[in-house]
Protein backbone atom coordinates (compact mmCIF):
# COMPACT_ATOMS: atom_id res chain seq x y z
CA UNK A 1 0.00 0.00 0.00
CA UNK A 2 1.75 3.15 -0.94
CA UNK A 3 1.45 6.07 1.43
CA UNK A 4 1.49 9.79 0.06
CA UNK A 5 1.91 12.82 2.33
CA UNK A 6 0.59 15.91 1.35
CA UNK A 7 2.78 18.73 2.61
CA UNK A 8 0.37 21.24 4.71
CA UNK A 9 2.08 24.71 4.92
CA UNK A 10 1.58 27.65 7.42
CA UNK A 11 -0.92 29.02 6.34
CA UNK A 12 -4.85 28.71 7.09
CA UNK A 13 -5.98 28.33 3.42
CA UNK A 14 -3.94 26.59 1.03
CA UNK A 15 -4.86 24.57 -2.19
CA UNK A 16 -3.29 21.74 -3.99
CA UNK A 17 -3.51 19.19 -6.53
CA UNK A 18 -2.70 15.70 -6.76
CA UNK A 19 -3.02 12.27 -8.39
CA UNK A 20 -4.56 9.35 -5.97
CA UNK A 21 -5.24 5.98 -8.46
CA UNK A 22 -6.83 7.31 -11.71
CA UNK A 23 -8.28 10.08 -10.18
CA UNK A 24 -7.44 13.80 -9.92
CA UNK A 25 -7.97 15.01 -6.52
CA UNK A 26 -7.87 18.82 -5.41
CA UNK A 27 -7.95 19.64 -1.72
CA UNK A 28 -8.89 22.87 0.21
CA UNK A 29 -7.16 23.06 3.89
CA UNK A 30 -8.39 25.28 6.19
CA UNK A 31 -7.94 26.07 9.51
CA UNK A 32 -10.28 27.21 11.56
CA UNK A 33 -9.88 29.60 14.94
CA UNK A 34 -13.47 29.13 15.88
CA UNK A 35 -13.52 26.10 16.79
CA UNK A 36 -9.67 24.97 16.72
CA UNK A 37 -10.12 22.60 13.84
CA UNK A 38 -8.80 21.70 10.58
CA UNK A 39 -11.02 20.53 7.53
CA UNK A 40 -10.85 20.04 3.78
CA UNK A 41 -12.50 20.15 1.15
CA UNK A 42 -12.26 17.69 -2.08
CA UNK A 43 -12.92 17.57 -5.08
CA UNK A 44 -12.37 14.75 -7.71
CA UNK A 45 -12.10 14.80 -11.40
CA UNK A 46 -13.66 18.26 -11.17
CA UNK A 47 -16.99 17.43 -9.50
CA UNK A 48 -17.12 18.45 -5.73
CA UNK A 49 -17.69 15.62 -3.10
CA UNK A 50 -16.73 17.04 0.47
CA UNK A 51 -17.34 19.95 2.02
CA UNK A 52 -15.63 20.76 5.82
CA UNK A 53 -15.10 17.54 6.18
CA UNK A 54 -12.84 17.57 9.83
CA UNK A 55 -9.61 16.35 10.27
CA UNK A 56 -9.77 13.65 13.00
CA UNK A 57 -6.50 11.92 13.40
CA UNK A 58 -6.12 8.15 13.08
CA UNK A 59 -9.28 7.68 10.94
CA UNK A 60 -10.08 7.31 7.25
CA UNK A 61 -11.40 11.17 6.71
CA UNK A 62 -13.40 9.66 3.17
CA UNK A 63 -14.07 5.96 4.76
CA UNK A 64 -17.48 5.13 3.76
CA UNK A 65 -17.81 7.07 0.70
CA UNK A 66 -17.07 4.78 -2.08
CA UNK A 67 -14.50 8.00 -3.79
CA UNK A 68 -11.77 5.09 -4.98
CA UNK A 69 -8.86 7.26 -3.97
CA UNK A 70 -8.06 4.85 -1.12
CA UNK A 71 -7.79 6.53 2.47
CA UNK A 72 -7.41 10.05 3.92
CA UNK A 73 -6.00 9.96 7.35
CA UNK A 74 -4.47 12.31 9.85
CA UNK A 75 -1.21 10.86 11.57
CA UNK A 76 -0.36 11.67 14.72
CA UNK A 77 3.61 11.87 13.92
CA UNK A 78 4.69 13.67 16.89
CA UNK A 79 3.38 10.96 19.49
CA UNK A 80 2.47 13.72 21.69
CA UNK A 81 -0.99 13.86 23.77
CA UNK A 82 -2.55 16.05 21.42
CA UNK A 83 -5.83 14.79 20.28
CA UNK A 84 -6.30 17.01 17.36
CA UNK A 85 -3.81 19.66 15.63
CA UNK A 86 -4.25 23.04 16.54
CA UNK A 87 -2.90 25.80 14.10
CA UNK A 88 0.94 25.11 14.37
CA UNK A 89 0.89 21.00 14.87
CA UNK A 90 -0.23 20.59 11.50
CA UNK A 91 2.23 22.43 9.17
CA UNK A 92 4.96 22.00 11.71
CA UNK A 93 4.86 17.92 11.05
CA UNK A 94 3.49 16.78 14.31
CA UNK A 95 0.63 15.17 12.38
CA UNK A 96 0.78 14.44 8.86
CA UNK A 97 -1.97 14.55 5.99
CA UNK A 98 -1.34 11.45 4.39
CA UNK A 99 -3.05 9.99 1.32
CA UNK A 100 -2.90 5.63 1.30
CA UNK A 101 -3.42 4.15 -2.11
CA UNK A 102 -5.40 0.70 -2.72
């Protein structure tokens, strides 16, 4: 199973483009000071399919939608206590955005 990482920056809105399977996939990162959360939003081969969708760690973020881009998932690299990835944990590589291919 290969595993992708998609580099997060710091910044609270960033885009980027890239290939999972057959399928082009474009993803919206956000951060979010309101509630202290990260989400995305995706969109494959053009058509839009997720909207805010949170960024738990440790689960599959598209698990149950049938997409065929494999998993999302949010990695807890750091092995600290955080739960979830507040603005810097995220870009700074304490969790990782990783994509993991069929």
């Amino acid at each position: 199973m290969p595993v992708y990482e998609m580099p997060i920056i710091a910044a609270k809105w960033q885009d980027f483009t890239i290939t999972l399977g057959d399928h082009e996939c474009r993803f919206t990162v956000k951060y979010s000071r309101l509630i202290n959360r990260w989400s995305f939003d995706l969109e494959i081969d053009g058509d839009m399919r997720l909207q805010g969708q949170r960024m738990v760690p440790m689960s599959d973020l598209v698990a149950g939608f049938g997409f065929g881009i494999g998993e999302i998932r949010l990695i807890n690299w750091g092995g600290k206590v955080t739960s979830v990835p507040g603005l810097t944990e995220l870009p700074s590589g304490e969790f990782r955005f990783v994509a993991v291919l069929p």
